[in-house]
Each structure stands twice: as C-alpha cells, then as structure tokens.
PDB file of N, CA and C in Angstrom:
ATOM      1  N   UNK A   1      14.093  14.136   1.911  1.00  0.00           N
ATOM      2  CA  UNK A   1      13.366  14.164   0.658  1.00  0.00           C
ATOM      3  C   UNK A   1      12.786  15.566   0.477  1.00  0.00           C
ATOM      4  N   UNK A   2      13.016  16.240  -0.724  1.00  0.00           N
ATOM      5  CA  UNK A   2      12.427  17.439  -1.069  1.00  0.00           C
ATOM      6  C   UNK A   2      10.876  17.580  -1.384  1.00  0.00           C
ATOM      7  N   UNK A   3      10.325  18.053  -1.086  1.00  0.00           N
ATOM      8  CA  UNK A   3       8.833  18.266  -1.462  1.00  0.00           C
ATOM      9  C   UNK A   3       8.259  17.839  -2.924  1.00  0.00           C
ATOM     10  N   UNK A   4       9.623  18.481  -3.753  1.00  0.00           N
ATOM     11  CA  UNK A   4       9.169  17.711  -4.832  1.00  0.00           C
ATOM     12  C   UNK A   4       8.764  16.669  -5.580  1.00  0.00           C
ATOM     13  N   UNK A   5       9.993  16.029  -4.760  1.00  0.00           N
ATOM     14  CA  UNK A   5      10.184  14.625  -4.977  1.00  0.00           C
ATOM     15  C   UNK A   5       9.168  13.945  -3.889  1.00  0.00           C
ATOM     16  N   UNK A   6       8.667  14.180  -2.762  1.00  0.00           N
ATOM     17  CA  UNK A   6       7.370  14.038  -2.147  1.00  0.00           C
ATOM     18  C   UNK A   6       6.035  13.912  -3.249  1.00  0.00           C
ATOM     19  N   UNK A   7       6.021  15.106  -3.750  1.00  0.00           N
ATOM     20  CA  UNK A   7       4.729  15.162  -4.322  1.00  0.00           C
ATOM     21  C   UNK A   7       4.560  14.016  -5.230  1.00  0.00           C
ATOM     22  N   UNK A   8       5.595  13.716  -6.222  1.00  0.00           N
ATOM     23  CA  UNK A   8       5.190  12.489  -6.925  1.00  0.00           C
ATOM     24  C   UNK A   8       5.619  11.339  -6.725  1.00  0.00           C
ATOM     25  N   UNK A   9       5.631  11.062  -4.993  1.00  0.00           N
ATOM     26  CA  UNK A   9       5.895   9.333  -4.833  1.00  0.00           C
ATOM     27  C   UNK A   9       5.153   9.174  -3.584  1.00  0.00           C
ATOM     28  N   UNK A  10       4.639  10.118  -2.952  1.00  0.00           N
ATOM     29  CA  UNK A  10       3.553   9.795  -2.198  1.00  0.00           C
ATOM     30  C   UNK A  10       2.242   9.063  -2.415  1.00  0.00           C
ATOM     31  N   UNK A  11       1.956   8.067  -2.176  1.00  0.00           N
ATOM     32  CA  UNK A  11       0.961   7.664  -2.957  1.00  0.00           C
ATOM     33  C   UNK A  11      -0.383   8.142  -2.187  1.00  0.00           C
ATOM     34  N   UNK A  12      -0.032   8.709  -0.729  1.00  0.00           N
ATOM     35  CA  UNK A  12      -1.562   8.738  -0.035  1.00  0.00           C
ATOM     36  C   UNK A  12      -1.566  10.268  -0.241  1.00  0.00           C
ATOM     37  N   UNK A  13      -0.454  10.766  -0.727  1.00  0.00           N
ATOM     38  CA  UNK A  13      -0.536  12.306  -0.690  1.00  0.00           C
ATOM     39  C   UNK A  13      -1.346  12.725  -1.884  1.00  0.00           C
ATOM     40  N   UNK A  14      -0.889  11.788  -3.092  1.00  0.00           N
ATOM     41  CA  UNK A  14      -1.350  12.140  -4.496  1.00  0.00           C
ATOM     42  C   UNK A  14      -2.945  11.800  -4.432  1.00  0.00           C
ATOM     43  N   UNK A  15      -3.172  10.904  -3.788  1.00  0.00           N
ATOM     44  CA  UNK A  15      -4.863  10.062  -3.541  1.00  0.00           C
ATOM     45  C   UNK A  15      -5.529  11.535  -2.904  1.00  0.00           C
ATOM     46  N   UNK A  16      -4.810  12.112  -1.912  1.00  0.00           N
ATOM     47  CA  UNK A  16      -5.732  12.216  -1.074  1.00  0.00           C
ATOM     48  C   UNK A  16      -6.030  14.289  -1.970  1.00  0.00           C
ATOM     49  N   UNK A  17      -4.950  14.726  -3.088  1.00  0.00           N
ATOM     50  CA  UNK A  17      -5.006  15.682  -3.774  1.00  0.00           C
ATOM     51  C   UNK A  17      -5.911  15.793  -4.528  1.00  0.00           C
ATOM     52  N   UNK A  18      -5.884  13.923  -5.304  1.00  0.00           N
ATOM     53  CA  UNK A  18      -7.044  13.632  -6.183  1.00  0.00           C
ATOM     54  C   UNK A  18      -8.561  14.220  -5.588  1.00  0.00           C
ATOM     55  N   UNK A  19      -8.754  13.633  -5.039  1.00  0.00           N
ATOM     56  CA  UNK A  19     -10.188  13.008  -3.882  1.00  0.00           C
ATOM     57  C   UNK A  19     -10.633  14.432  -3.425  1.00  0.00           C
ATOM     58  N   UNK A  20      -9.418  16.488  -3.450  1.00  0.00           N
ATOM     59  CA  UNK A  20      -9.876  16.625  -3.408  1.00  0.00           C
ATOM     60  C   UNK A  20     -10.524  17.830  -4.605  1.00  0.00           C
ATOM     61  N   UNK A  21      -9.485  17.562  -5.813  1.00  0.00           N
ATOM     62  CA  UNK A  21      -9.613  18.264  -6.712  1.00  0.00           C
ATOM     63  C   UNK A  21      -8.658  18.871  -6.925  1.00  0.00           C
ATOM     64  N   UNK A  22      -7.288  19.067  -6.721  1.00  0.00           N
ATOM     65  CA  UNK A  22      -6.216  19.956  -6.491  1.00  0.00           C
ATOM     66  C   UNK A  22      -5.028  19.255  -7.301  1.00  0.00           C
ATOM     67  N   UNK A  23      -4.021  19.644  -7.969  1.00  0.00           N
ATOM     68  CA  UNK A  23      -2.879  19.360  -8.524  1.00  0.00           C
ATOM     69  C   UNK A  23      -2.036  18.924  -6.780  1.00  0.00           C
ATOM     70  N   UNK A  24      -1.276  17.709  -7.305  1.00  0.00           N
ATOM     71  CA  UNK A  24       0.083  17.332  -6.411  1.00  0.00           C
ATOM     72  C   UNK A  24       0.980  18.474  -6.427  1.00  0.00           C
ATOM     73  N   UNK A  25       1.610  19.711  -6.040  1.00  0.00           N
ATOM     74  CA  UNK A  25       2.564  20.165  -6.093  1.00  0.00           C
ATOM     75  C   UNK A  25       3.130  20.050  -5.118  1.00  0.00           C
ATOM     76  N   UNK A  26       4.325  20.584  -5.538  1.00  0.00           N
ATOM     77  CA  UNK A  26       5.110  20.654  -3.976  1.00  0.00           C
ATOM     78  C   UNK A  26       4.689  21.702  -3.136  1.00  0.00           C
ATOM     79  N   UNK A  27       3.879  22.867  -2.992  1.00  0.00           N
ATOM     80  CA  UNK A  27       3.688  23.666  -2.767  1.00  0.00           C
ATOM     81  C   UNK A  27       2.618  22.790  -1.952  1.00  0.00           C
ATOM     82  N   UNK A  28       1.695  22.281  -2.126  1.00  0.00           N
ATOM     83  CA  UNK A  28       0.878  21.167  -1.649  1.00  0.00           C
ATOM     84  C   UNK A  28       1.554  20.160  -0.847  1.00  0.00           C
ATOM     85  N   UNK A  29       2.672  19.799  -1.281  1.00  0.00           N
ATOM     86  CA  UNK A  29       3.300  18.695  -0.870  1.00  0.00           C
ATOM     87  C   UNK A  29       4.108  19.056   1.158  1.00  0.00           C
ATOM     88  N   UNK A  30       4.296  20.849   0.739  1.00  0.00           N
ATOM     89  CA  UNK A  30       4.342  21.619   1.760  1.00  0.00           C
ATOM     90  C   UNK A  30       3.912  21.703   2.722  1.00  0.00           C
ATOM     91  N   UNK A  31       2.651  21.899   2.543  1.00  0.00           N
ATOM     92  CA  UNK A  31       1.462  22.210   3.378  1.00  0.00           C
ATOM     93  C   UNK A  31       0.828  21.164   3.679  1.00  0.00           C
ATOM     94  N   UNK A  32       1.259  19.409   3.413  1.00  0.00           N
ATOM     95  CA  UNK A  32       1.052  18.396   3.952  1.00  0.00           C
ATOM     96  C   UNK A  32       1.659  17.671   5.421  1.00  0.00           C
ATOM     97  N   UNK A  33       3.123  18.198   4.726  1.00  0.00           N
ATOM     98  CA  UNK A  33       3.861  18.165   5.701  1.00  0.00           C
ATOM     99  C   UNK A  33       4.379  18.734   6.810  1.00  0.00           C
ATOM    100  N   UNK A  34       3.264  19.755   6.685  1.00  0.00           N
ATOM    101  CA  UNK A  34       3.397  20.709   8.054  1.00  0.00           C
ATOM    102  C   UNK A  34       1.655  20.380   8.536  1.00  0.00           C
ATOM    103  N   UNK A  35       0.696  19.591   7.958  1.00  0.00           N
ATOM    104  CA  UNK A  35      -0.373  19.134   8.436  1.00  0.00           C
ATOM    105  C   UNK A  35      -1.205  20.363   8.359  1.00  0.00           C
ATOM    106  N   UNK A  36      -0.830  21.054   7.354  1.00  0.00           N
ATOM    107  CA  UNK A  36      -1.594  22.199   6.562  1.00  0.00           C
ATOM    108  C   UNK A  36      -2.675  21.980   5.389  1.00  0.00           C
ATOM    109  N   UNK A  37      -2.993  22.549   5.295  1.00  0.00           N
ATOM    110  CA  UNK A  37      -3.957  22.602   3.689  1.00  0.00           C
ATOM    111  C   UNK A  37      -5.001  22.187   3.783  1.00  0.00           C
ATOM    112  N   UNK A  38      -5.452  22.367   2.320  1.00  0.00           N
ATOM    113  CA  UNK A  38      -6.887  21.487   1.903  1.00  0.00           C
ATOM    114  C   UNK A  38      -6.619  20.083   1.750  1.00  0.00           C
ATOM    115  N   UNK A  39      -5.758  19.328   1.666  1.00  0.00           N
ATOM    116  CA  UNK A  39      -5.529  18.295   1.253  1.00  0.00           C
ATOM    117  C   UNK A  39      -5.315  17.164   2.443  1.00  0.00           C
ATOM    118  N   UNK A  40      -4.809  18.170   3.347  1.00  0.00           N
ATOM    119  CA  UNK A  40      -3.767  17.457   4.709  1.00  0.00           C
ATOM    120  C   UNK A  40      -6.103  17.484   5.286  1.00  0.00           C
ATOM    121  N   UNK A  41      -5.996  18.515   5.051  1.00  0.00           N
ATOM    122  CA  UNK A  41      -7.709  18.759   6.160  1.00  0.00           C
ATOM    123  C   UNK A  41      -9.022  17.695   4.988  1.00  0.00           C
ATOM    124  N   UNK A  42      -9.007  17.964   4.393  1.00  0.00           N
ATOM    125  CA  UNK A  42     -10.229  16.848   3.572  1.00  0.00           C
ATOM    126  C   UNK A  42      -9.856  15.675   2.774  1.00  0.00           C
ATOM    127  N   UNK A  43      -8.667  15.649   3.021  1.00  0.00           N
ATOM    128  CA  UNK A  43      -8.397  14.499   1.811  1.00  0.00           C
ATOM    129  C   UNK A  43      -7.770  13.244   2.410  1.00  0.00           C
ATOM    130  N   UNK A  44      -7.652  13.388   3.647  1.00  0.00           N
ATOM    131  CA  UNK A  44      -6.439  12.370   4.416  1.00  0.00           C
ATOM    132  C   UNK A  44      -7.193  11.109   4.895  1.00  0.00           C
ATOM    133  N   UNK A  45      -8.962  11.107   4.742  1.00  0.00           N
ATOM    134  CA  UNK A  45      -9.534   9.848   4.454  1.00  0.00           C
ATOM    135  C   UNK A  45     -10.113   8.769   3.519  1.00  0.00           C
ATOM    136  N   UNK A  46      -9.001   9.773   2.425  1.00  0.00           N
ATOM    137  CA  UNK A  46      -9.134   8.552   1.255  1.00  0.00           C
ATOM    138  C   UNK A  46      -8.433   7.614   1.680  1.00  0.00           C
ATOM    139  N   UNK A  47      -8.403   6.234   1.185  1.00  0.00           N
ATOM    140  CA  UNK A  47      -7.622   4.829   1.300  1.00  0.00           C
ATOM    141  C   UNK A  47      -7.004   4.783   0.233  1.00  0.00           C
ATOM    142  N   UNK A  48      -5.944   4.152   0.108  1.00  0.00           N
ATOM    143  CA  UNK A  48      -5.225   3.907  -1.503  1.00  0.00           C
ATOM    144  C   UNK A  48      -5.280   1.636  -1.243  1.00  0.00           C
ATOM    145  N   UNK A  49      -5.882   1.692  -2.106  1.00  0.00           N
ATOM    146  CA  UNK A  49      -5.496   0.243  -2.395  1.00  0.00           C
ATOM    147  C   UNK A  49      -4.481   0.020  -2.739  1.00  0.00           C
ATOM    148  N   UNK A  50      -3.725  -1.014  -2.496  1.00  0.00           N
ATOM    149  CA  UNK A  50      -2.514  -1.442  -2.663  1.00  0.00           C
ATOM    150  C   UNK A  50      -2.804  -2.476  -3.794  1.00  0.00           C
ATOM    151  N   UNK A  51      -2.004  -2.753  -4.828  1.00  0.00           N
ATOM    152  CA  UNK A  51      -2.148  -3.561  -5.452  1.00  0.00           C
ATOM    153  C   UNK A  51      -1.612  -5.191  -5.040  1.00  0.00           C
ATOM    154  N   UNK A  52      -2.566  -6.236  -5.185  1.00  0.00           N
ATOM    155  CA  UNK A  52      -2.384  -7.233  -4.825  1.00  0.00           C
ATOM    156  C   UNK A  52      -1.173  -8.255  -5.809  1.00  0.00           C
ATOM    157  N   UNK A  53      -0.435  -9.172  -4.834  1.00  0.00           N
ATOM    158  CA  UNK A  53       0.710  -9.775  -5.780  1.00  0.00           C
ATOM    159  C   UNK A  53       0.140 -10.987  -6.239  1.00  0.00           C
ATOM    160  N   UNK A  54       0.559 -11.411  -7.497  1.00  0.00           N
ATOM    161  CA  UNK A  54       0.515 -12.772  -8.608  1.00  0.00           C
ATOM    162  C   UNK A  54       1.002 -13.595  -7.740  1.00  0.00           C
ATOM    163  N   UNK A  55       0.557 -14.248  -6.428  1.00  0.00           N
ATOM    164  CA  UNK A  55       0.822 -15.455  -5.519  1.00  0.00           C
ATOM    165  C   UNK A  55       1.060 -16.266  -6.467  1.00  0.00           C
ATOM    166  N   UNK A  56       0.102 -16.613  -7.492  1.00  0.00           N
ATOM    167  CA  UNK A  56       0.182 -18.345  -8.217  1.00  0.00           C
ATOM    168  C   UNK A  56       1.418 -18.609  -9.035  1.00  0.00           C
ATOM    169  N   UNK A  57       2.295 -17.285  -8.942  1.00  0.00           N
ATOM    170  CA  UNK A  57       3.722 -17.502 -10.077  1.00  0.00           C
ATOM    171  C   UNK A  57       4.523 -17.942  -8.983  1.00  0.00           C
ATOM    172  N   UNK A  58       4.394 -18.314  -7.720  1.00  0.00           N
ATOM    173  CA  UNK A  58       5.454 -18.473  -6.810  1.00  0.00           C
ATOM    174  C   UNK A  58       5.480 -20.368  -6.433  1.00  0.00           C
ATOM    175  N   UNK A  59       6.118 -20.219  -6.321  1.00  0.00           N
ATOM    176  CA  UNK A  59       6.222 -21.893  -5.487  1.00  0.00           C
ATOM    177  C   UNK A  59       5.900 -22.053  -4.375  1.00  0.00           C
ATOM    178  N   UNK A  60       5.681 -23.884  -4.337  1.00  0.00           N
ATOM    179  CA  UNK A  60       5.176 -23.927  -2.834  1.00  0.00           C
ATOM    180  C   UNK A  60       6.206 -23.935  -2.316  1.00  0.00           C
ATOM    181  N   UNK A  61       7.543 -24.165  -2.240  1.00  0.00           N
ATOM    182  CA  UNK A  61       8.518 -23.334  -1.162  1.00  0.00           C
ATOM    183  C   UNK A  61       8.845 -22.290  -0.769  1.00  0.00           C
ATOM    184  N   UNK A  62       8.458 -21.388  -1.904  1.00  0.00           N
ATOM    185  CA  UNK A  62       8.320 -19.676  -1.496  1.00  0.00           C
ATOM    186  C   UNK A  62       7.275 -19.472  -1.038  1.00  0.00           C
ATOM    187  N   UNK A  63       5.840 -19.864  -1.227  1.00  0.00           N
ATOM    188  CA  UNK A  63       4.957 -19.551  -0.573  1.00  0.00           C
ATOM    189  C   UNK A  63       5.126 -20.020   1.079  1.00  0.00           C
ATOM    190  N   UNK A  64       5.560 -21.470   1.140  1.00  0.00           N
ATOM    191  CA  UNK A  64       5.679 -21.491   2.605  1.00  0.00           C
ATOM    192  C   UNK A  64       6.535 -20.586   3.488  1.00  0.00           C
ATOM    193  N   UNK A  65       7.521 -20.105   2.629  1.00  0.00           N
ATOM    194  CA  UNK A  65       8.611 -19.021   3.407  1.00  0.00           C
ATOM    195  C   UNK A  65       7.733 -17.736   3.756  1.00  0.00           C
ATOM    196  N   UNK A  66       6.996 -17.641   2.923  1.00  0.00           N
ATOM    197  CA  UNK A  66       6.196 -16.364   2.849  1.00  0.00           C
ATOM    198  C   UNK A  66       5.289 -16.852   3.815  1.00  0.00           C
ATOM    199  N   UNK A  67       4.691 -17.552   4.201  1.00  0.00           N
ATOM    200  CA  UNK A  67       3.837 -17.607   5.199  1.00  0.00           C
ATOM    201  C   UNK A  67       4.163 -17.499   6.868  1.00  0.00           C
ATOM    202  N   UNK A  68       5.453 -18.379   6.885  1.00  0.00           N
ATOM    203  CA  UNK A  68       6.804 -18.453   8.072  1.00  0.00           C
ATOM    204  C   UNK A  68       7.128 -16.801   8.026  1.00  0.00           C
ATOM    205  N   UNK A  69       7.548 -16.391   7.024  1.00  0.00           N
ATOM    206  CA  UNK A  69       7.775 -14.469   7.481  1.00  0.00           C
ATOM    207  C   UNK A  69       6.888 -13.794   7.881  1.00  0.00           C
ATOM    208  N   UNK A  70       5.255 -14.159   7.448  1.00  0.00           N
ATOM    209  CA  UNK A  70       4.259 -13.186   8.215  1.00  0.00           C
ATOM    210  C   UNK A  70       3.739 -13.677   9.240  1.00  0.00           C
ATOM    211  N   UNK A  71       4.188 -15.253   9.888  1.00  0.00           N
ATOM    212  CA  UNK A  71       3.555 -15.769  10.761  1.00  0.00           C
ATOM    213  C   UNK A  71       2.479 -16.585  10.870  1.00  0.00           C
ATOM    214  N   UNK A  72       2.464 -16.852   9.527  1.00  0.00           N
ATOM    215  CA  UNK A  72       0.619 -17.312   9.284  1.00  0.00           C
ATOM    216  C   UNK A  72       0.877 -19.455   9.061  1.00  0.00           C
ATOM    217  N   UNK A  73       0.648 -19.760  10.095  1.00  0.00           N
ATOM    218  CA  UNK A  73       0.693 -21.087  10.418  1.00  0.00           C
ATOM    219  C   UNK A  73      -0.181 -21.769   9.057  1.00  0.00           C
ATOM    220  N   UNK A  74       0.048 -22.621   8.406  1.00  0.00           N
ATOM    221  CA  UNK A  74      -0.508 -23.628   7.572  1.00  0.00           C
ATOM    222  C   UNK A  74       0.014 -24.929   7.798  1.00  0.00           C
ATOM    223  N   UNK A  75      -0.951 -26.197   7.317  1.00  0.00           N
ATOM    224  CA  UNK A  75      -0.504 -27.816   7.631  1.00  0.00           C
ATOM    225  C   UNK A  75       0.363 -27.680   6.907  1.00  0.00           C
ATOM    226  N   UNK A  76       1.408 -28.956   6.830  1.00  0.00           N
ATOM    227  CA  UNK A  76       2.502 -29.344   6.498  1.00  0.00           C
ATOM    228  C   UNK A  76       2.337 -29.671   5.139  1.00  0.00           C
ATOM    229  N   UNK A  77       0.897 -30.504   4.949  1.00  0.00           N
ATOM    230  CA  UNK A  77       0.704 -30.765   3.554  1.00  0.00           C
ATOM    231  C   UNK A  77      -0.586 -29.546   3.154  1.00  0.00           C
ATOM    232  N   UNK A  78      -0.450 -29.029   2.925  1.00  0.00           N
ATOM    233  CA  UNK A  78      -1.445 -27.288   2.256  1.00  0.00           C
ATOM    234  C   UNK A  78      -1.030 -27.749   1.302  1.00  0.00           C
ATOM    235  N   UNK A  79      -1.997 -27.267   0.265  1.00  0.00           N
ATOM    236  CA  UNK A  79      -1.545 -27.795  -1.147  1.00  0.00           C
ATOM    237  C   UNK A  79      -1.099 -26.162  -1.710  1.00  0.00           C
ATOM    238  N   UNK A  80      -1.187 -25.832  -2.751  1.00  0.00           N
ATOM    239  CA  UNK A  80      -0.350 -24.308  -3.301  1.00  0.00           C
ATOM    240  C   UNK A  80      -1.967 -23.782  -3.076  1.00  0.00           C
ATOM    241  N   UNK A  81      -3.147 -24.159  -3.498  1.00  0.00           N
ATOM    242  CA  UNK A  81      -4.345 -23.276  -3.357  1.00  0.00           C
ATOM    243  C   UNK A  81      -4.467 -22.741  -1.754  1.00  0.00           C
ATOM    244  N   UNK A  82      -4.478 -23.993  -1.019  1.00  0.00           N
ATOM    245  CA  UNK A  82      -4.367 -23.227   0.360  1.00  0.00           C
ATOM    246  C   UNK A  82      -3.509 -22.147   0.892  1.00  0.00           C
ATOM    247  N   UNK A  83      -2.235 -22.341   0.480  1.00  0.00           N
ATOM    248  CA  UNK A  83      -1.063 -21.523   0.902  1.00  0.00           C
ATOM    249  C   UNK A  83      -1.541 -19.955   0.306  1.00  0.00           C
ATOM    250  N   UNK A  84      -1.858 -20.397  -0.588  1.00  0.00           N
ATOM    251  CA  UNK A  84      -2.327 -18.157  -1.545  1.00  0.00           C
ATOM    252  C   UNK A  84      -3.845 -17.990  -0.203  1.00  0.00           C
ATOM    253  N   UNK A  85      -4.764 -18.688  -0.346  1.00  0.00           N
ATOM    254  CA  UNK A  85      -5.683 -18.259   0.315  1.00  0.00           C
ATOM    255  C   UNK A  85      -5.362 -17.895   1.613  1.00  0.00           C
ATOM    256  N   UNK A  86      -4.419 -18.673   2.466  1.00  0.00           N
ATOM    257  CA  UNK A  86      -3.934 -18.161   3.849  1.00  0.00           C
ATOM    258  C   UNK A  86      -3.444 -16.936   3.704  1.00  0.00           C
ATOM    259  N   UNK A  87      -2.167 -16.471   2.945  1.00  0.00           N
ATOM    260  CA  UNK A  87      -2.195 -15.263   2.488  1.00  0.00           C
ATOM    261  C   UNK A  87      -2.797 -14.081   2.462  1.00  0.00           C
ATOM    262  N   UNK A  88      -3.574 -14.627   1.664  1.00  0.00           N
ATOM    263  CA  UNK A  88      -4.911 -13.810   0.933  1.00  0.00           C
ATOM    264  C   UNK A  88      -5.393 -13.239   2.029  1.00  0.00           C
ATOM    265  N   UNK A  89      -5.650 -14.054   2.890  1.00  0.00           N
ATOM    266  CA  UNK A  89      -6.594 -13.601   4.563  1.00  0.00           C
ATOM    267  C   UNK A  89      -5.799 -12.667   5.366  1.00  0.00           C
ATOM    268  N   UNK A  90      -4.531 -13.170   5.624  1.00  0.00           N
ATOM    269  CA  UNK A  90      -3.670 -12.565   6.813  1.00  0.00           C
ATOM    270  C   UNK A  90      -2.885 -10.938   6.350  1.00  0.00           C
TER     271      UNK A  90
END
C-alpha cells in the first residue's frame, strides 16, 4: 500500500492527525510508518470508536451463529433480546 492510499484509509492514522492538528498526508502518512513524526509521537493515544452493528435486523439464527463464531455461550432458549445483549458484552 502506498502512503497515499494509507493516509486516507487509516482510520487510527487519520484520528490520531486529527487529535493533533495536522492534515493526513502522505508525507505524514510517511513518517508514521517509519514511527516518525508529530503524529506517530502525540497522537497514537487517541482511540477510534468503532461503530457499533444494527444486531436487531438479524435473526435469531444468525445471531446464534454469531455468538458460536465469537464463542460466547448462551441458553438454548435466549430469546433475540438476550442474544444482542450477550454480544453487546463480549
């Protein structure tokens, strides 16, 4: 991946440019990736929230699959509210 294309799909790179006043460039995007800069040095303890998914559009058979893929044990009869909240937690 080119720097360029770094700079605008990084999401902790762009956070952490924000947070510290500086344009995303690649020139930036540079000096991240060599664990350089102002950005790589003050900015690398921002957090980026992740945006959370619309659980309640899913079914309770997808939700149970989804729970079986991350490991997260629920009763047999969980109703669909339980299944998002297990989720929600794990």
């Amino acid at each position: 991946m080119f720097n360029f294309d770094f700079a605008q799909k990084d999401v902790h790179f762009r956070a952490a440019c924000d947070a510290v006043g500086i344009e995303a460039s690649r020139r930036q995007a540079g000096k991240w990736r060599r664990q350089t800069g102002i950005a790589y040095l003050r900015g690398r303890a921002v957090t980026v929230k992740q945006p959370q998914e619309d659980l309640s559009s899913f079914t309770c058979k997808a939700l149970r699959q989804r729970c079986a893929d991350r490991g997260v044990q629920v009763a047999s009869k969980a109703r669909k509210a339980d299944l998002i909240a297990a989720l929600r937690v794990a």
